[in-house]
N, C-alpha and C. Protein backbone atom coordinates (compact mmCIF):
# COMPACT_ATOMS: atom_id res chain seq x y z
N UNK A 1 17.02 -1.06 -17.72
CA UNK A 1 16.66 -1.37 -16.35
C UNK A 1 15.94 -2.71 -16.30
N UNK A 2 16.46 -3.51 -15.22
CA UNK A 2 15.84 -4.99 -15.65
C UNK A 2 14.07 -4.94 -14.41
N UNK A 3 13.52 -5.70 -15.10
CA UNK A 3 11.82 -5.14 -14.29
C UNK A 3 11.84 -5.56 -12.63
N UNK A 4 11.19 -4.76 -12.57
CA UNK A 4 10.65 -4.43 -11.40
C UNK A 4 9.35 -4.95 -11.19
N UNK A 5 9.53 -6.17 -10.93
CA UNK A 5 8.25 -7.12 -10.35
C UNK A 5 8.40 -8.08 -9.30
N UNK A 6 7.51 -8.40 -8.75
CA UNK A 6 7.56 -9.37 -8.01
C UNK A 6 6.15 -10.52 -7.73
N UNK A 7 6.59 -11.36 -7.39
CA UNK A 7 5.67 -12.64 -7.14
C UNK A 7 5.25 -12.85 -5.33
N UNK A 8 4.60 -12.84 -5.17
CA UNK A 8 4.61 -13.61 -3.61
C UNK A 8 3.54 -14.54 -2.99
N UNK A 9 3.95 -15.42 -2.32
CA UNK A 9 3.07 -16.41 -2.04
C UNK A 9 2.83 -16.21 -0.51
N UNK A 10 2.04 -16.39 0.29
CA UNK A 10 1.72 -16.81 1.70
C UNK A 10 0.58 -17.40 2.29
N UNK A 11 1.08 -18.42 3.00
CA UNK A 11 -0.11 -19.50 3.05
C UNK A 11 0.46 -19.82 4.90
N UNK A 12 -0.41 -19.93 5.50
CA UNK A 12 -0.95 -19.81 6.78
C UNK A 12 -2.40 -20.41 7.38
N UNK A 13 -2.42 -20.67 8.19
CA UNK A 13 -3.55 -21.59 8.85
C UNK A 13 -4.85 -20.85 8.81
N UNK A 14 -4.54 -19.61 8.41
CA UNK A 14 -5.73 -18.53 8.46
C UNK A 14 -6.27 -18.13 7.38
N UNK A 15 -4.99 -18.01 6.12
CA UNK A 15 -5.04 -17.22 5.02
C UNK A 15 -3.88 -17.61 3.83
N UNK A 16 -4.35 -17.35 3.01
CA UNK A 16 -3.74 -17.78 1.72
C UNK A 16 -3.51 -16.66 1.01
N UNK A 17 -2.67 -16.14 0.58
CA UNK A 17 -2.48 -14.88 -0.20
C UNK A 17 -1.60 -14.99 -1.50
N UNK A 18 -1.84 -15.06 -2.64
CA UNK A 18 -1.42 -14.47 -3.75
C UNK A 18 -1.19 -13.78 -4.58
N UNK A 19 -0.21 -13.29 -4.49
CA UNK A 19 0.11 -11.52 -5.26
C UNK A 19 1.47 -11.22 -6.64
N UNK A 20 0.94 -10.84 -7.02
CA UNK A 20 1.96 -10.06 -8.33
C UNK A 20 2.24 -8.72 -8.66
N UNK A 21 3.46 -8.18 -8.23
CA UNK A 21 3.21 -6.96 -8.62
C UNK A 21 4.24 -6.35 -9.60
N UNK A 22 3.55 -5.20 -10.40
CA UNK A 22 4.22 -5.12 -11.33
C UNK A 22 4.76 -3.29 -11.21
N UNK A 23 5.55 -2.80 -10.68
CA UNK A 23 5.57 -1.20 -10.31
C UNK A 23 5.53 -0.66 -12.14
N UNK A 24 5.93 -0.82 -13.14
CA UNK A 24 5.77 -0.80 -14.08
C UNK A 24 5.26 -0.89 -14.93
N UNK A 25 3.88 -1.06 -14.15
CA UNK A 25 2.68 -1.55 -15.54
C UNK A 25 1.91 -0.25 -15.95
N UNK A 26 0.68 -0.66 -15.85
CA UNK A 26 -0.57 0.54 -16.94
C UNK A 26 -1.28 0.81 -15.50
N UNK A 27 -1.58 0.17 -14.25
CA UNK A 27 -2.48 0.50 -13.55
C UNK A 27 -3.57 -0.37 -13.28
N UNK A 28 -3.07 -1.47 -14.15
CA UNK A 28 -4.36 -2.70 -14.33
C UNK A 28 -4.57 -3.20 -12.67
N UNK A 29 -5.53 -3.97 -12.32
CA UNK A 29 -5.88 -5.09 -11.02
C UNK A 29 -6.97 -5.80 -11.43
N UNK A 30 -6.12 -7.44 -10.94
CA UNK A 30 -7.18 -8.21 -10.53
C UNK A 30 -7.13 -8.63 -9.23
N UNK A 31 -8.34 -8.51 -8.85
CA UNK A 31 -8.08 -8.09 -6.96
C UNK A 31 -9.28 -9.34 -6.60
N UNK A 32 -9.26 -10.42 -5.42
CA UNK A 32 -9.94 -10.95 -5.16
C UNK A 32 -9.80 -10.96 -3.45
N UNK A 33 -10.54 -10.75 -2.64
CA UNK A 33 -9.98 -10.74 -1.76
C UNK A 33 -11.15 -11.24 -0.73
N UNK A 34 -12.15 -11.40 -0.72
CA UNK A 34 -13.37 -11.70 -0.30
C UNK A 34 -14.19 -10.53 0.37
N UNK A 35 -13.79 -9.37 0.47
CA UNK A 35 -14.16 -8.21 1.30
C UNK A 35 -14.09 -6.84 0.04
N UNK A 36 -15.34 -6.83 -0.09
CA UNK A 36 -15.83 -6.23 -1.40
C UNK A 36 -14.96 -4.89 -1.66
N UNK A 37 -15.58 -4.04 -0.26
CA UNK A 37 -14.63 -2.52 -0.04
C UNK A 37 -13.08 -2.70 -0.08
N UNK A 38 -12.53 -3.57 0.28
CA UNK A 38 -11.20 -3.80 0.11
C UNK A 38 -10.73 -4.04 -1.32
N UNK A 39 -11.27 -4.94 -1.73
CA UNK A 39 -11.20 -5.12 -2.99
C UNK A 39 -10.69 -3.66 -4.08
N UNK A 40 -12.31 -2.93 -3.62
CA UNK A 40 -12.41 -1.44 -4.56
C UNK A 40 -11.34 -0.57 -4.17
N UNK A 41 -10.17 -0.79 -3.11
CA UNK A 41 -9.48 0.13 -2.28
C UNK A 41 -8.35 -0.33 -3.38
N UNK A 42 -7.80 -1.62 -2.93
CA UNK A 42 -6.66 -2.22 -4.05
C UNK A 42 -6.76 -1.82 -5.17
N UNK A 43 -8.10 -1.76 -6.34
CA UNK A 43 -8.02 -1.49 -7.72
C UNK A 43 -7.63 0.39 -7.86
N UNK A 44 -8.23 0.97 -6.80
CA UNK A 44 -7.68 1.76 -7.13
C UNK A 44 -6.47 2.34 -6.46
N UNK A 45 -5.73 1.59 -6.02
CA UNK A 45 -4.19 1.54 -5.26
C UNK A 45 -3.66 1.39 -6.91
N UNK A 46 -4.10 0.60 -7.30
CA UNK A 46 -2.63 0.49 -8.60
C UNK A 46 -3.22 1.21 -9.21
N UNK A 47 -4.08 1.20 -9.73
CA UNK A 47 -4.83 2.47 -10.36
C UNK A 47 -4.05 4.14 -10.73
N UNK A 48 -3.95 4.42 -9.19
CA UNK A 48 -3.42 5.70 -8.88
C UNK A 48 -2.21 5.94 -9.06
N UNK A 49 -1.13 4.07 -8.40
CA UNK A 49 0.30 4.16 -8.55
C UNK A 49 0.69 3.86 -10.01
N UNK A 50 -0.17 3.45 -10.82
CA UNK A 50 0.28 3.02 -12.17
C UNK A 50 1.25 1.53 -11.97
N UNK A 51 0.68 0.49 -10.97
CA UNK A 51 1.40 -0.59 -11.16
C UNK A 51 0.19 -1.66 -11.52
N UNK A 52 0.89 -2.56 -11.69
CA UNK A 52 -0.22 -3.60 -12.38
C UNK A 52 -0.30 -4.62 -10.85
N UNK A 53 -1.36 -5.28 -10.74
CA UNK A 53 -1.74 -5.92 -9.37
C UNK A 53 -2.61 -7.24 -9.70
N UNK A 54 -1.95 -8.34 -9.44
CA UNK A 54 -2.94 -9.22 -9.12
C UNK A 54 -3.25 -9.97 -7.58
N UNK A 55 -3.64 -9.78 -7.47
CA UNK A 55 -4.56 -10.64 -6.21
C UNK A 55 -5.26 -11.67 -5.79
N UNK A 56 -4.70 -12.74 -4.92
CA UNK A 56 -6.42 -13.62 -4.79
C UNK A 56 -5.66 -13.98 -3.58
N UNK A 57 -6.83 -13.86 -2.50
CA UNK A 57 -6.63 -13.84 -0.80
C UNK A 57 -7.68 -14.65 -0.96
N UNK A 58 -7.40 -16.00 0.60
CA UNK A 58 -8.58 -16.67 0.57
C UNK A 58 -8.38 -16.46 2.27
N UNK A 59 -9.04 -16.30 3.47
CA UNK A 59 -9.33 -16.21 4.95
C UNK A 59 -9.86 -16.65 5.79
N UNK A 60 -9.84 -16.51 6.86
CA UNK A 60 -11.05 -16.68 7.88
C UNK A 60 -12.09 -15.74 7.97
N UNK A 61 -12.51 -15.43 6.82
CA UNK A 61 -13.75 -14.34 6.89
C UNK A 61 -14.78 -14.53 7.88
N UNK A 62 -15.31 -15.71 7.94
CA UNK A 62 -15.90 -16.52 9.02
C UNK A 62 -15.60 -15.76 10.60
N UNK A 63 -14.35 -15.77 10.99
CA UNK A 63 -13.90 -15.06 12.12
C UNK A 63 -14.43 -13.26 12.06
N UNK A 64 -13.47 -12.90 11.24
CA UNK A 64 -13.73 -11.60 11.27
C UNK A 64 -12.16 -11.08 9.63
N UNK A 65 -12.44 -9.98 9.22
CA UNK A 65 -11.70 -9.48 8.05
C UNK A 65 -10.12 -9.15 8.49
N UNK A 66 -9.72 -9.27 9.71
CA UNK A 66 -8.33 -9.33 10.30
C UNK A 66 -7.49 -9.98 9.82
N UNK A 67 -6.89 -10.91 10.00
CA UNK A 67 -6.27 -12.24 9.10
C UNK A 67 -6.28 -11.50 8.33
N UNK A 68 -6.99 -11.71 7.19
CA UNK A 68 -6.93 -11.19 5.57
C UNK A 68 -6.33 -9.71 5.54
N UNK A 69 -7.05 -9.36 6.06
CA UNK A 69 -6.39 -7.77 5.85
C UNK A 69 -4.68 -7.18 6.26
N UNK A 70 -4.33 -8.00 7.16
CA UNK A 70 -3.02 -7.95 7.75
C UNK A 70 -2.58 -8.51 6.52
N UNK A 71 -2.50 -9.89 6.60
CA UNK A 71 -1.72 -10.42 5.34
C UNK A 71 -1.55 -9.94 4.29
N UNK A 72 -2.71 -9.55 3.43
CA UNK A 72 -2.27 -9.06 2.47
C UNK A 72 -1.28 -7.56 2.43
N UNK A 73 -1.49 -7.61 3.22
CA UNK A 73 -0.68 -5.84 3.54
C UNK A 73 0.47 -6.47 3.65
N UNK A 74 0.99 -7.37 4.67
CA UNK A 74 2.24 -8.23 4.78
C UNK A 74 2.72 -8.48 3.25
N UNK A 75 2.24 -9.05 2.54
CA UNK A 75 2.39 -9.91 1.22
C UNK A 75 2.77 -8.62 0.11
N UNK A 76 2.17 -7.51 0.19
CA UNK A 76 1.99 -6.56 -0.96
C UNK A 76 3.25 -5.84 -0.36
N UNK A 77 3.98 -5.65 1.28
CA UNK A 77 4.77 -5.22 1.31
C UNK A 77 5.89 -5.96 0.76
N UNK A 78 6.12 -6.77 0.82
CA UNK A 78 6.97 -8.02 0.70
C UNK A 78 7.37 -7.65 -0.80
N UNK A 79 6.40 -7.65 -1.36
CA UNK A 79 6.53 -7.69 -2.78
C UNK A 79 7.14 -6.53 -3.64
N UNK A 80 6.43 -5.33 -3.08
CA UNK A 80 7.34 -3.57 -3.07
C UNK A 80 8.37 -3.59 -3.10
N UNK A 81 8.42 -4.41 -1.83
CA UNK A 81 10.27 -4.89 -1.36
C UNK A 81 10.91 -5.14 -2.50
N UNK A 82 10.50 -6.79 -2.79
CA UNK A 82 11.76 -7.23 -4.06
C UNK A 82 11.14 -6.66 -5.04
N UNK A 83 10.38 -5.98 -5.34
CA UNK A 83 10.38 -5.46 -7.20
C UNK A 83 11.63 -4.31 -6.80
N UNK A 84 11.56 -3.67 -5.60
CA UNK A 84 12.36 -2.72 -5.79
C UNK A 84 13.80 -3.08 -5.88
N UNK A 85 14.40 -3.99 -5.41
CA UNK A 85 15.63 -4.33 -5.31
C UNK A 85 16.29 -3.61 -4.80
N UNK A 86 17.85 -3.11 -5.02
CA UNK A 86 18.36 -2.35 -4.24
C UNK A 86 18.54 -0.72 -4.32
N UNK A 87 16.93 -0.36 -4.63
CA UNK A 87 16.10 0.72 -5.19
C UNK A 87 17.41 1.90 -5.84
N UNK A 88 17.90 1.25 -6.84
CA UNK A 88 19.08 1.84 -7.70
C UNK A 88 18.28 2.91 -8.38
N UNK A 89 18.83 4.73 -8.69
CA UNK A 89 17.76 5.59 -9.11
C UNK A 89 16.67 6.00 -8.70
N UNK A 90 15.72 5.59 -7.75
CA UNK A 90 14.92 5.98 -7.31
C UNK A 90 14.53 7.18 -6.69
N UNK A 91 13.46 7.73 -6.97
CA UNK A 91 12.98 9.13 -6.48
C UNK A 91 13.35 9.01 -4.74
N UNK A 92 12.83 8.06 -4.07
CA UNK A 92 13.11 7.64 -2.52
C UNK A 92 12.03 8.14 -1.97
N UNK A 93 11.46 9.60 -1.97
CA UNK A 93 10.79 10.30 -1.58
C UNK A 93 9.07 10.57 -2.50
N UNK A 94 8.21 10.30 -1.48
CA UNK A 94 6.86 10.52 -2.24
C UNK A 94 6.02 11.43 -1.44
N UNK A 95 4.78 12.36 -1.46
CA UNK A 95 3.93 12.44 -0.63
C UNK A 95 2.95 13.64 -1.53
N UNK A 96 1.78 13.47 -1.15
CA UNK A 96 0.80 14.52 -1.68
C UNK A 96 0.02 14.56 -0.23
N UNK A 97 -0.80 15.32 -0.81
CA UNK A 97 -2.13 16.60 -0.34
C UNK A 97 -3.13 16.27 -1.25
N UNK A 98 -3.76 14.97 -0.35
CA UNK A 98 -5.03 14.70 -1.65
C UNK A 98 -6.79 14.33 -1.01
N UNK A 99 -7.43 15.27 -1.52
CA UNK A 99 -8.43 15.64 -1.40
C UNK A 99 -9.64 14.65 -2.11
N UNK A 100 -10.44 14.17 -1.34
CA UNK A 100 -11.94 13.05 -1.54
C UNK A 100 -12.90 13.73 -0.98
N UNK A 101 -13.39 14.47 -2.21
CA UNK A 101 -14.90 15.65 -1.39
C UNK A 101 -14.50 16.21 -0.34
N UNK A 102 -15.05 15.82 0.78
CA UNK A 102 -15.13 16.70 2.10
C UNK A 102 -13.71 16.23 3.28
N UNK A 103 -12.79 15.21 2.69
CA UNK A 103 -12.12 14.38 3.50
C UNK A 103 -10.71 15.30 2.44
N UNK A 104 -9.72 15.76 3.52
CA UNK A 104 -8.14 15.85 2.71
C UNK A 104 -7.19 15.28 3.95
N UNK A 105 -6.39 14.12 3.33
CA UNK A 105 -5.58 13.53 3.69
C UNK A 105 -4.10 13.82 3.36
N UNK A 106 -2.89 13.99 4.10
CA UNK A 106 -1.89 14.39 3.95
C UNK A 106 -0.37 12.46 4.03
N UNK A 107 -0.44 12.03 2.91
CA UNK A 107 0.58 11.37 3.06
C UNK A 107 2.02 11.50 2.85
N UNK A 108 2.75 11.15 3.40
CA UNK A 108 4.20 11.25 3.21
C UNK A 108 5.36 10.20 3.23
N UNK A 109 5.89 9.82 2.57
CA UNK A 109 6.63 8.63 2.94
C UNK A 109 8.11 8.32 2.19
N UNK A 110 8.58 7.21 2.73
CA UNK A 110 10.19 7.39 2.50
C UNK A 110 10.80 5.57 2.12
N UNK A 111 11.29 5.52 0.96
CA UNK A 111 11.56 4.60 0.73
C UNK A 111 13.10 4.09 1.93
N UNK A 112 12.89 4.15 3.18
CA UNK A 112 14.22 4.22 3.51
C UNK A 112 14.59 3.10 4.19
N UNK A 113 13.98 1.59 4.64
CA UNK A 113 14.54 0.53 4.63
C UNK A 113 14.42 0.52 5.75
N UNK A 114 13.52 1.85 6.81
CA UNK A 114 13.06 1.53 8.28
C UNK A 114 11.79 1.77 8.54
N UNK A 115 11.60 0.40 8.89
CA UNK A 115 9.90 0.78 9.02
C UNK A 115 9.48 1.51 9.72
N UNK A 116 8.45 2.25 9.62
CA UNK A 116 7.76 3.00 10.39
C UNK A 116 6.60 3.94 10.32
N UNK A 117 5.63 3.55 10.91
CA UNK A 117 4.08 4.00 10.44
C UNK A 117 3.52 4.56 11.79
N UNK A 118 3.06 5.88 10.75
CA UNK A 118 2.66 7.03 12.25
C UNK A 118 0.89 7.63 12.01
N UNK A 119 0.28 7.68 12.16
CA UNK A 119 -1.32 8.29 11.87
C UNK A 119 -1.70 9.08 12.57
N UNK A 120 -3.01 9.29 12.34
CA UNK A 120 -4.03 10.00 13.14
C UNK A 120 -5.33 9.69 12.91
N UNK A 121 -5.53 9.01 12.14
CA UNK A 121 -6.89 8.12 11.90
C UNK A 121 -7.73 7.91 12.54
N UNK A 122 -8.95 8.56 13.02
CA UNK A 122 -9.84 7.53 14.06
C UNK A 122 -10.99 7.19 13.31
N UNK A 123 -11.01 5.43 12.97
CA UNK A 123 -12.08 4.76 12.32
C UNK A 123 -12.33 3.70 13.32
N UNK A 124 -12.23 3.82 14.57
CA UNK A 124 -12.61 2.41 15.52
C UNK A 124 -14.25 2.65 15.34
N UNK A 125 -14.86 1.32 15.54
CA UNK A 125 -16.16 1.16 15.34
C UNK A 125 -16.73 1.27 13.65
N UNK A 126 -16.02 2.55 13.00
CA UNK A 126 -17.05 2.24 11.81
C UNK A 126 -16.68 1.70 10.56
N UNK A 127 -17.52 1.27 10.19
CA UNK A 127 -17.89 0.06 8.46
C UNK A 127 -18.04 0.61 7.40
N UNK A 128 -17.30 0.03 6.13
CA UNK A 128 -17.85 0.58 5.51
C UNK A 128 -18.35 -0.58 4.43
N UNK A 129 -19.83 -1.05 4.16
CA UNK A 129 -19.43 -2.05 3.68
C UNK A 129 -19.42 -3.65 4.36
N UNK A 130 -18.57 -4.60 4.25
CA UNK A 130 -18.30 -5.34 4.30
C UNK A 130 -16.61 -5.08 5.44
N UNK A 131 -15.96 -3.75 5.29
CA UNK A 131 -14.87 -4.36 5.49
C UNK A 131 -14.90 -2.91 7.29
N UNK A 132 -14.07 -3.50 8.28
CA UNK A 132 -14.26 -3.11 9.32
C UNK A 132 -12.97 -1.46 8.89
N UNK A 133 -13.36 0.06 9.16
CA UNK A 133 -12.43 0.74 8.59
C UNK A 133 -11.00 0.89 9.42
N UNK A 134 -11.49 0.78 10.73
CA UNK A 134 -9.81 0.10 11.32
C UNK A 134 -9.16 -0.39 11.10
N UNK A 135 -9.35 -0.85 10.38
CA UNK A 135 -8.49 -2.50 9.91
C UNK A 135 -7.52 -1.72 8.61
N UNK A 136 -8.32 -0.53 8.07
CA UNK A 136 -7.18 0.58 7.09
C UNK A 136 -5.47 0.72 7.80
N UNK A 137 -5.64 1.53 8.81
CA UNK A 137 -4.08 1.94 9.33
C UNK A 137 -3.40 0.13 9.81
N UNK A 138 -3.82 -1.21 10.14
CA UNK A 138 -4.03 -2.27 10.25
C UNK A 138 -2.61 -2.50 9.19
N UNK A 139 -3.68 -2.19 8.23
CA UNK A 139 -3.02 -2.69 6.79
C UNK A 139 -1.88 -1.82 6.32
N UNK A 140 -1.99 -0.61 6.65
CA UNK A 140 -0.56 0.29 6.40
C UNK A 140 0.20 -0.35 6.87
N UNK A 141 0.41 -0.68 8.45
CA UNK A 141 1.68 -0.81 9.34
C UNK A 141 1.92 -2.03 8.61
N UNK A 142 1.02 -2.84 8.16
CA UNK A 142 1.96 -4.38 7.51
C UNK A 142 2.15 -3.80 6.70
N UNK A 143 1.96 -3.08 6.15
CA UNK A 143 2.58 -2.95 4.27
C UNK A 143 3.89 -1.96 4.94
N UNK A 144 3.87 -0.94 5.99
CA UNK A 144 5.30 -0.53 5.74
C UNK A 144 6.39 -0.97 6.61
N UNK A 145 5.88 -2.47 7.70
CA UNK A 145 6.75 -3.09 8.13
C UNK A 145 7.58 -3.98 7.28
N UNK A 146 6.92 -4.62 6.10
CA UNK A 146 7.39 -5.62 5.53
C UNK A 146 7.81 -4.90 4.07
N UNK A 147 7.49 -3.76 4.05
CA UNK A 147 8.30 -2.94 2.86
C UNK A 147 9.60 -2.42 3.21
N UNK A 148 9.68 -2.30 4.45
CA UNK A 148 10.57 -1.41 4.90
C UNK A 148 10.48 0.46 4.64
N UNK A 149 9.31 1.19 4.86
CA UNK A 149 8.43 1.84 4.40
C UNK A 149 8.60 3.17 5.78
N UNK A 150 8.82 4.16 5.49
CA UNK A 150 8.52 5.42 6.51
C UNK A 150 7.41 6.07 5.87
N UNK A 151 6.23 5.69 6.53
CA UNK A 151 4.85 6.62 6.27
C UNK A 151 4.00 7.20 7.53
N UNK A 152 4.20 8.20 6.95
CA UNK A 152 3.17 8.86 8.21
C UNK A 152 1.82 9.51 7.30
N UNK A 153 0.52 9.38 8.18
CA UNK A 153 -0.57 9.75 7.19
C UNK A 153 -1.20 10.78 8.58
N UNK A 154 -2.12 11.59 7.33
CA UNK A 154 -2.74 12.79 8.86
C UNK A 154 -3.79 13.30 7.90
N UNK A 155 -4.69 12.79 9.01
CA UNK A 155 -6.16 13.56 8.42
C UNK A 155 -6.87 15.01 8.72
N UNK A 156 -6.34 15.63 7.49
CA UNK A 156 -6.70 17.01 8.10
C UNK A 156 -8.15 17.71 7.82
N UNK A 157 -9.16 17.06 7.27
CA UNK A 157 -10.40 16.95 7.31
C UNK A 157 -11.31 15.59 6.77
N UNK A 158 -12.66 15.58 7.59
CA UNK A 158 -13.47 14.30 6.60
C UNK A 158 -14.14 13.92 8.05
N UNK A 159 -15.23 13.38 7.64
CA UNK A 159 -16.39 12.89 8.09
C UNK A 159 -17.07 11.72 8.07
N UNK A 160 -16.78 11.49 6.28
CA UNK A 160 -17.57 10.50 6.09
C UNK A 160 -16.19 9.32 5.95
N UNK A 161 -16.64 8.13 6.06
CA UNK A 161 -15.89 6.94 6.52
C UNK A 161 -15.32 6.51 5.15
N UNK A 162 -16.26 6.18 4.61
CA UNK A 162 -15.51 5.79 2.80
C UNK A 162 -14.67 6.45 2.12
N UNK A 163 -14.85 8.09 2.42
CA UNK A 163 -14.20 9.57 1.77
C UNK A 163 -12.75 9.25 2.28
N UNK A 164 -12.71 9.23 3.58
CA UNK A 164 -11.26 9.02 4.26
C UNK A 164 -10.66 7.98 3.95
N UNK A 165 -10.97 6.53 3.94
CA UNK A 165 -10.50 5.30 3.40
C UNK A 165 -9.95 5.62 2.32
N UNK A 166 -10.84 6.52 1.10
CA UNK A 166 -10.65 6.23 -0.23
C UNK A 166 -9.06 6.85 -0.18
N UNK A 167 -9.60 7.66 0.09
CA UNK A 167 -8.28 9.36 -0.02
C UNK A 167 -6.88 8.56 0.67
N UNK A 168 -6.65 7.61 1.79
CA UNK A 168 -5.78 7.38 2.44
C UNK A 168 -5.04 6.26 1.21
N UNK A 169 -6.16 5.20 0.90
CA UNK A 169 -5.62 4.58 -0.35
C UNK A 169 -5.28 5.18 -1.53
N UNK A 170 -5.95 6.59 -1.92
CA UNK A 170 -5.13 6.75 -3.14
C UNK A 170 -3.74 7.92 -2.98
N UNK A 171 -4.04 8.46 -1.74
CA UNK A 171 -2.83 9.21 -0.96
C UNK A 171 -1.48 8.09 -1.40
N UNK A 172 -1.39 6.60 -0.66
CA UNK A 172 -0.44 6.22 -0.58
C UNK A 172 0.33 5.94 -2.12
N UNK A 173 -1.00 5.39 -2.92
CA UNK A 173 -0.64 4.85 -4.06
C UNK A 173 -0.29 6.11 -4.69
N UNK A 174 -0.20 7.06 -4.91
CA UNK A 174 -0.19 8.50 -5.56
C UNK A 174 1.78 9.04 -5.10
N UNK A 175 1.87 8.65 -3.54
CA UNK A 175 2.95 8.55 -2.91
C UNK A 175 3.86 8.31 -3.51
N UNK A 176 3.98 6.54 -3.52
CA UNK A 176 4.01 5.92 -3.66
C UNK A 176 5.19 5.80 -5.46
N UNK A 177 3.80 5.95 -5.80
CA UNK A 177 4.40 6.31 -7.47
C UNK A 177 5.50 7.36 -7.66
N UNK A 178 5.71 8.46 -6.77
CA UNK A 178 6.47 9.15 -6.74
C UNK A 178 8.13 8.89 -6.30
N UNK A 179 8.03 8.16 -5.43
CA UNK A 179 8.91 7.29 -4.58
C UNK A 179 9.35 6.32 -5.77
N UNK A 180 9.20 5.78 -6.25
CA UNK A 180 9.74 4.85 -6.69
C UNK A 180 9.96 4.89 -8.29
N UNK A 181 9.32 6.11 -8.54
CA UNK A 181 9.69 6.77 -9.77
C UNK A 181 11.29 6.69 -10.30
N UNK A 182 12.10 6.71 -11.21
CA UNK A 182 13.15 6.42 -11.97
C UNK A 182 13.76 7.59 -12.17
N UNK A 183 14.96 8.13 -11.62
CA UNK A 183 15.23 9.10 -11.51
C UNK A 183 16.56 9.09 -13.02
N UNK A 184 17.43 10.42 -13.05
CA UNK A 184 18.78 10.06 -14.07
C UNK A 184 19.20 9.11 -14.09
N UNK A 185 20.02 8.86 -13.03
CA UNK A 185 21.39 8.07 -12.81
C UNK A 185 20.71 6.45 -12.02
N UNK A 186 20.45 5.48 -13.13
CA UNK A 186 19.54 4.18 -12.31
C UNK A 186 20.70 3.14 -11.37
N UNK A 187 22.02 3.92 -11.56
CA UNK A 187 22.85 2.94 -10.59
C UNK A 187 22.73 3.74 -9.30
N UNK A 188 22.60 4.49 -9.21
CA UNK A 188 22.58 5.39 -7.57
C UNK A 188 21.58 5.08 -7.21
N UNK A 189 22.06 4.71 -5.62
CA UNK A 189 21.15 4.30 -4.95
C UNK A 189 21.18 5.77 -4.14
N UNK A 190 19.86 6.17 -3.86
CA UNK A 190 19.50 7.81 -3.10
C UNK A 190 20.10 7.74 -1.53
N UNK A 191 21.25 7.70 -1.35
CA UNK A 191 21.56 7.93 0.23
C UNK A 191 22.97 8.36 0.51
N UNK A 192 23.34 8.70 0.88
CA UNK A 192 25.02 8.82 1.23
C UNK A 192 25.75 7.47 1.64
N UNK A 193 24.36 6.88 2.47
CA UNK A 193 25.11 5.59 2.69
C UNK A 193 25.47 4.38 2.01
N UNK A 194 25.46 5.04 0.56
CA UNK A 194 25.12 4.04 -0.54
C UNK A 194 24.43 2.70 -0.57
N UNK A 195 23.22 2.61 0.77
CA UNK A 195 22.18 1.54 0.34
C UNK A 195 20.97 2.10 1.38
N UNK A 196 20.22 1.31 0.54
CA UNK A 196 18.80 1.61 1.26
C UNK A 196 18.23 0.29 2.66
């Protein structure tokens, strides 16, 4: 199987984003992003998915953590994208039931080449940190517009603001890994319609 990585660059009047991703690695990250909690969200995104991640976002932090946070979600989808190629073998399908103390989050998602991001999230108003927690589902919809990504996430308990963040990030990455997992046959592509 030839690797499954990708490079991506994006540079914009707002934001600068540099990313590498590797769906095939150990789980490693180097994550720079200027927004500390974000940061800790990414390391353990590959962490959980077992891909290797590098990072360095530069922004209008100055303004507010928007810019940055979109983009990189833009950029990391982008990148999902071409490591996956024309996701030949692939599981297609990911989702768990994953539990952060008092917070259980339900993700589900579909490698299927139409975007579409559905929630139930309510973090308007609160922080956690450095990084605004709205700005979480923010960052889904770019990552599964520009992945081409069917995720729907649903919070079926939690309270505390960090618990839910955490759980939603390692929900996806946990997903995620499943989805894109290497199935028998690496020339089949998972659809009837023979493409994704």
């Amino acid at each position: 199987m030839s690797s499954r990585r990708a490079e991506v660059h994006r540079s914009t009047s707002e934001t600068d984003v540099r990313l590498t991703l590797d769906l095939d690695g150990r789980g490693t990250a180097e994550v720079a992003t200027g927004i500390g909690f974000l940061d800790h969200m990414l390391e353990l995104f590959a962490h959980h998915g077992g891909f290797d991640l590098e990072l360095a976002a530069r922004g209008d932090l100055e303004v507010d953590g928007h810019h940055t946070v979109e983009d990189i979600g833009l950029v990391l989808g982008q990148a999902l994208r071409e490591a996956l190629g024309e996701k030949r073998g692939i599981a297609r399908y990911g989702w768990i039931l994953l539990p952060m103390d008092e917070s259980l989050v339900l993700v589900s998602l579909d490698l299927s080449g139409r975007p579409f991001f559905a929630h139930d999230l309510r973090l308007a108003g609160a922080r956690v940190g450095d990084f605004e927690a709205e700005l979480a589902p923010h960052f889904l919809r770019s990552l599964a517009t520009e992945a081409g990504l069917t995720l729907h996430v649903r919070l079926l308990a939690g309270s505390d603001t960090h618990h839910i963040v955490e759980a939603v990030f390692k929900g996806v990455a946990r997903a995620l890994a499943q989805a894109v997992a290497v199935l028998g046959d690496e020339h089949a592509v998972p659809s009837t319609k023979g493409i994704l």
